[in-house]
Protein backbone atom coordinates (compact mmCIF):
# COMPACT_ATOMS: atom_id res chain seq x y z
CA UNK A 1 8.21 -121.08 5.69
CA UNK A 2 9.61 -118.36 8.03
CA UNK A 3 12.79 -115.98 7.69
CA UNK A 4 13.59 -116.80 11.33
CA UNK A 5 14.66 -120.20 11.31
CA UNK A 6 16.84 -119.81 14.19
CA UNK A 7 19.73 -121.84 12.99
CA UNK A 8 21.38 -119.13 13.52
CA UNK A 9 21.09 -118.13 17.16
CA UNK A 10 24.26 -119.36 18.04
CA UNK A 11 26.41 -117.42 16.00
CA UNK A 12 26.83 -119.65 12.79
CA UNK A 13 25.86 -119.31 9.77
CA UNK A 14 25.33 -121.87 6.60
CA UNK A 15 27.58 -121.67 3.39
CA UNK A 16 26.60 -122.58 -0.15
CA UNK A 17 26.99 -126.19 -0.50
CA UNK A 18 26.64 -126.81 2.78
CA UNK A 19 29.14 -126.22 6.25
CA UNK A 20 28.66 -124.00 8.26
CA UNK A 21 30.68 -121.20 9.66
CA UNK A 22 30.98 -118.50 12.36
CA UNK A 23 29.10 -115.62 11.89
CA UNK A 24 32.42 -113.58 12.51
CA UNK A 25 34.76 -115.62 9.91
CA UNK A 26 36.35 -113.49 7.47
CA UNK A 27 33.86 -115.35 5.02
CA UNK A 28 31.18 -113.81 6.12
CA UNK A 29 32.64 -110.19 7.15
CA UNK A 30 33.36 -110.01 3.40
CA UNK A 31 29.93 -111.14 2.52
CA UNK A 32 29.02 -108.78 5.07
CA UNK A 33 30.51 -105.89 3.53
CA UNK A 34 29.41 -106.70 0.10
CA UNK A 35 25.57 -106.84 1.06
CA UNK A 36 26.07 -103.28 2.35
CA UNK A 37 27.70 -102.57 -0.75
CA UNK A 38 24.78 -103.65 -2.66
CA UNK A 39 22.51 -101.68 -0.43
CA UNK A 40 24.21 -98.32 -0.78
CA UNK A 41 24.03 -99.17 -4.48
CA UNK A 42 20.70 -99.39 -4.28
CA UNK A 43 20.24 -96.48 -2.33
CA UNK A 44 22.24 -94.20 -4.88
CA UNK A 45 20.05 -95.94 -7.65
CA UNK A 46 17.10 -94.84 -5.93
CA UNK A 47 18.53 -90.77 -5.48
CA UNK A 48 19.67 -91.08 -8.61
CA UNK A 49 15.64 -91.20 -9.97
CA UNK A 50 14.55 -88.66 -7.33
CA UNK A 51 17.03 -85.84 -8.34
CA UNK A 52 16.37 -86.69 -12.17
CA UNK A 53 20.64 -87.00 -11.97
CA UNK A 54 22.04 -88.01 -15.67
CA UNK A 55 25.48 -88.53 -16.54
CA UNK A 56 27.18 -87.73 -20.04
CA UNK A 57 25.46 -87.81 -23.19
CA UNK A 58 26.35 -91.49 -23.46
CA UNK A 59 25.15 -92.08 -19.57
CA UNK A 60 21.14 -90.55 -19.59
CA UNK A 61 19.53 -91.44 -15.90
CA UNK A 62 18.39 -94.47 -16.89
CA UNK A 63 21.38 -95.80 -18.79
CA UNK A 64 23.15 -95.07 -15.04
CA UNK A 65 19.72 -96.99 -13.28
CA UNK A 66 20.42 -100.09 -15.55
CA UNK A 67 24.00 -99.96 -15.47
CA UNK A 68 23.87 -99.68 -11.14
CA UNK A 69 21.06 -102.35 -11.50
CA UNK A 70 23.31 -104.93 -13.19
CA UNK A 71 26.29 -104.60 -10.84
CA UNK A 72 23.75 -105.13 -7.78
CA UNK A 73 22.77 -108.41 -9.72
CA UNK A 74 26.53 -109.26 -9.72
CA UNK A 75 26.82 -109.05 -6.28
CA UNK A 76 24.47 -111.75 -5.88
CA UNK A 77 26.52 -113.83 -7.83
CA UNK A 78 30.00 -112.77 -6.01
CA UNK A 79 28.09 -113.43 -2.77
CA UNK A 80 27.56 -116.50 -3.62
CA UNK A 81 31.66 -117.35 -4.89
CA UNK A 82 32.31 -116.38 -1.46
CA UNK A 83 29.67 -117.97 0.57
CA UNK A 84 31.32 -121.73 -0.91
CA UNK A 85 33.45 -123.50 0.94
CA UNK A 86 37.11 -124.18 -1.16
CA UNK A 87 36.28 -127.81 -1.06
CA UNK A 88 32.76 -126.77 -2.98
CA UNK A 89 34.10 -124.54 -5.17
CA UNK A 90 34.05 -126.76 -7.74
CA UNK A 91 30.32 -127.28 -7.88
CA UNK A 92 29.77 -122.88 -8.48
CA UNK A 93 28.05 -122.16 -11.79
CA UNK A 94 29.86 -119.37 -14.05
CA UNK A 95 27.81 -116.30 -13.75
CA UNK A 96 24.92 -117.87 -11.36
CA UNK A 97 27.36 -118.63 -8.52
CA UNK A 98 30.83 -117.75 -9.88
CA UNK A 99 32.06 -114.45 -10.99
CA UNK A 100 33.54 -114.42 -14.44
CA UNK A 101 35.66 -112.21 -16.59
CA UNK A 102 32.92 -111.14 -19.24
CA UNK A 103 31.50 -109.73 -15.61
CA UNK A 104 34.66 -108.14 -14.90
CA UNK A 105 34.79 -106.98 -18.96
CA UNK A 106 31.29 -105.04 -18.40
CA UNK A 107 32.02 -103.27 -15.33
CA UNK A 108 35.41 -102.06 -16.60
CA UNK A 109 34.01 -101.25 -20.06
CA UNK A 110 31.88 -98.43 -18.72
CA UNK A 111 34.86 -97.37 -16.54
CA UNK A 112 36.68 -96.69 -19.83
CA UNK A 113 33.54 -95.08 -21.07
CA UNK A 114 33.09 -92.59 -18.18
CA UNK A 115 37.32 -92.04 -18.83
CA UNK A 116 35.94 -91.45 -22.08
CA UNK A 117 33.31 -88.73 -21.59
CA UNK A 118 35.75 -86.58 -19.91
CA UNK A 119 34.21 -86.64 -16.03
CA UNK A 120 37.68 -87.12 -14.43
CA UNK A 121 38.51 -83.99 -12.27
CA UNK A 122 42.26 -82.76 -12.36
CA UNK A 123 42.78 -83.11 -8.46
CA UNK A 124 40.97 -84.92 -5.51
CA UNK A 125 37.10 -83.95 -5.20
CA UNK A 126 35.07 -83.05 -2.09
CA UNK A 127 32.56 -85.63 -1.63
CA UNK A 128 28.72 -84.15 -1.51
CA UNK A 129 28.02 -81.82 -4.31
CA UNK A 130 24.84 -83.67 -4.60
CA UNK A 131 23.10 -86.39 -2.33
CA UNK A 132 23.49 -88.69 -5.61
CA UNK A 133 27.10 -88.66 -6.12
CA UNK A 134 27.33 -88.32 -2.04
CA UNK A 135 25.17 -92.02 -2.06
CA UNK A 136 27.79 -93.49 -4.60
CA UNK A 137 30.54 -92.38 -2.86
CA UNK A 138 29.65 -94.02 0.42
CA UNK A 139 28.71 -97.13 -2.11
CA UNK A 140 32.71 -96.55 -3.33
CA UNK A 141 34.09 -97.03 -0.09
CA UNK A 142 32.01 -100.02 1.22
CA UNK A 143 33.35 -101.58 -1.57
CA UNK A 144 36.42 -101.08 -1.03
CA UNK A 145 36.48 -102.27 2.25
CA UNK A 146 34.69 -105.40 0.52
CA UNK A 147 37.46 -105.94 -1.55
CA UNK A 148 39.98 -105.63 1.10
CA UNK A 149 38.17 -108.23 3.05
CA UNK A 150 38.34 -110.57 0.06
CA UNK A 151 42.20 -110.08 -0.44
CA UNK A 152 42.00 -111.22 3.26
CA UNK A 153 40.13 -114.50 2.18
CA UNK A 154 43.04 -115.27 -0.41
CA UNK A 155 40.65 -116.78 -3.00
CA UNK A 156 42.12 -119.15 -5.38
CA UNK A 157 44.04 -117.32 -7.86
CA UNK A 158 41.41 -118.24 -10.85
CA UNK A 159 38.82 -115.84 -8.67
CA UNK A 160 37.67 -112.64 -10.35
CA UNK A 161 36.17 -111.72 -6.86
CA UNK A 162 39.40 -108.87 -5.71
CA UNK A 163 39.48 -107.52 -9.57
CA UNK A 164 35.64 -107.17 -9.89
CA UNK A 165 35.65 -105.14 -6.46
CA UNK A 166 38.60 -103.24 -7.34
CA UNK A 167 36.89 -101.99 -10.62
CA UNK A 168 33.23 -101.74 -9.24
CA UNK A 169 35.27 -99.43 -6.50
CA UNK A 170 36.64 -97.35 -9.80
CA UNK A 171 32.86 -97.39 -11.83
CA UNK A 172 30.67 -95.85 -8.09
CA UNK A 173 33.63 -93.12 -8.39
CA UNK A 174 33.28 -92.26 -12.08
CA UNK A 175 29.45 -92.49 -11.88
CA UNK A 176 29.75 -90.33 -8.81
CA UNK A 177 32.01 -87.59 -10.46
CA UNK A 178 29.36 -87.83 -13.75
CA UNK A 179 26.59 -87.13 -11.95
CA UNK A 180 27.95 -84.00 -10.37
CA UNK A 181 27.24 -80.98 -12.44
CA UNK A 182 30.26 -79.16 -11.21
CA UNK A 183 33.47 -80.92 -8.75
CA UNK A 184 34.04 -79.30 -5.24
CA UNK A 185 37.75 -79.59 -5.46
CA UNK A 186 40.24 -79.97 -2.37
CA UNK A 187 41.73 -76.92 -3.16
CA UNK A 188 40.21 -74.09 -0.98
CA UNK A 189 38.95 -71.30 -3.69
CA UNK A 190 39.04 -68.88 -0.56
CA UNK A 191 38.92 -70.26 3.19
CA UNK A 192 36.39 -69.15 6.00
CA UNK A 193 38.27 -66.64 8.28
């Protein structure tokens, strides 16, 4: 069986559970964003093992590689909430198709735990003090504009989609700002003349 099965080569594209949609809905700009979401994920997982980057005591390297590893997983999952039709919602399977709170719960557990270890900055940071924490930022703001897209879809109130986006947004920052050993701040310690 090939990739290319050309049922899309008129700009539609199939949902889970069957219908199909424009390529350009909202549906599938969100699912768009995502994907790139879990790409630059992926691509800050894989700096993250080049540079030998660890976090606080609490996050070695590989605690961060597993923890980044799990969300990506996730976003299978939330691709696939938002891939189903409303009229086929009802067939999603918690945590295989659906997103669920103990999800939600995991991601914003280690948020807490990197509020924890004390990697917070006191002011705004200047993304880049290491290609690591410069991958996860990029990861940070696709997300974001994931989870704006999905506030756009106006998922059913029940929908952990919006709140597991909102805190993934919060855990690529924290890992980003753990990673760093020291935090380029906005504050200019002495401008170029």
């Amino acid at each position: 069986m090939s990739i290319a099965t050309k049922r899309g080569d008129r700009g539609t594209t199939g949902l889970l559970y069957g219908g199909r949609v424009r390529k350009d809905s909202l549906r599938i700009e969100c699912n768009g964003a995502v994907d790139e979401a879990q790409a630059a994920i992926g691509l800050a997982r894989a700096t993250l093992a080049a540079e030998g980057a660890a976090g606080p005591a609490a996050y070695a390297a590989g605690t961060i590689a597993e923890l980044l590893v799990a969300v990506e997983r996730d976003l299978w999952v939330l691709m696939a909430e938002v891939a189903t039709a409303p009229a086929n919602r009802h067939k999603l399977v918690a945590g295989v198709s659906l997103v669920t709170g103990e999800m939600l719960e995991h991601v914003e557990s280690h948020v807490h735990a990197l509020e924890a270890a004390d990697v917070m900055p006191k002011e705004f940071v200047v993304p880049g003090q290491s290609t690591s924490s410069a991958c996860l930022d990029v990861a940070r703001t696709v997300v974001r504009r994931a989870e704006r897209q999905a506030v756009r879809l106006r998922l059913p109130d029940d929908s952990f989609v919006v709140p597991y986006l909102n805190r993934l947004s919060d855990l690529c920052w924290l890992v980003a700002r753990a990673v760093e050993t020291e935090h380029l701040t906005s504050r200019a310690k002495g401008r170029p003349s």
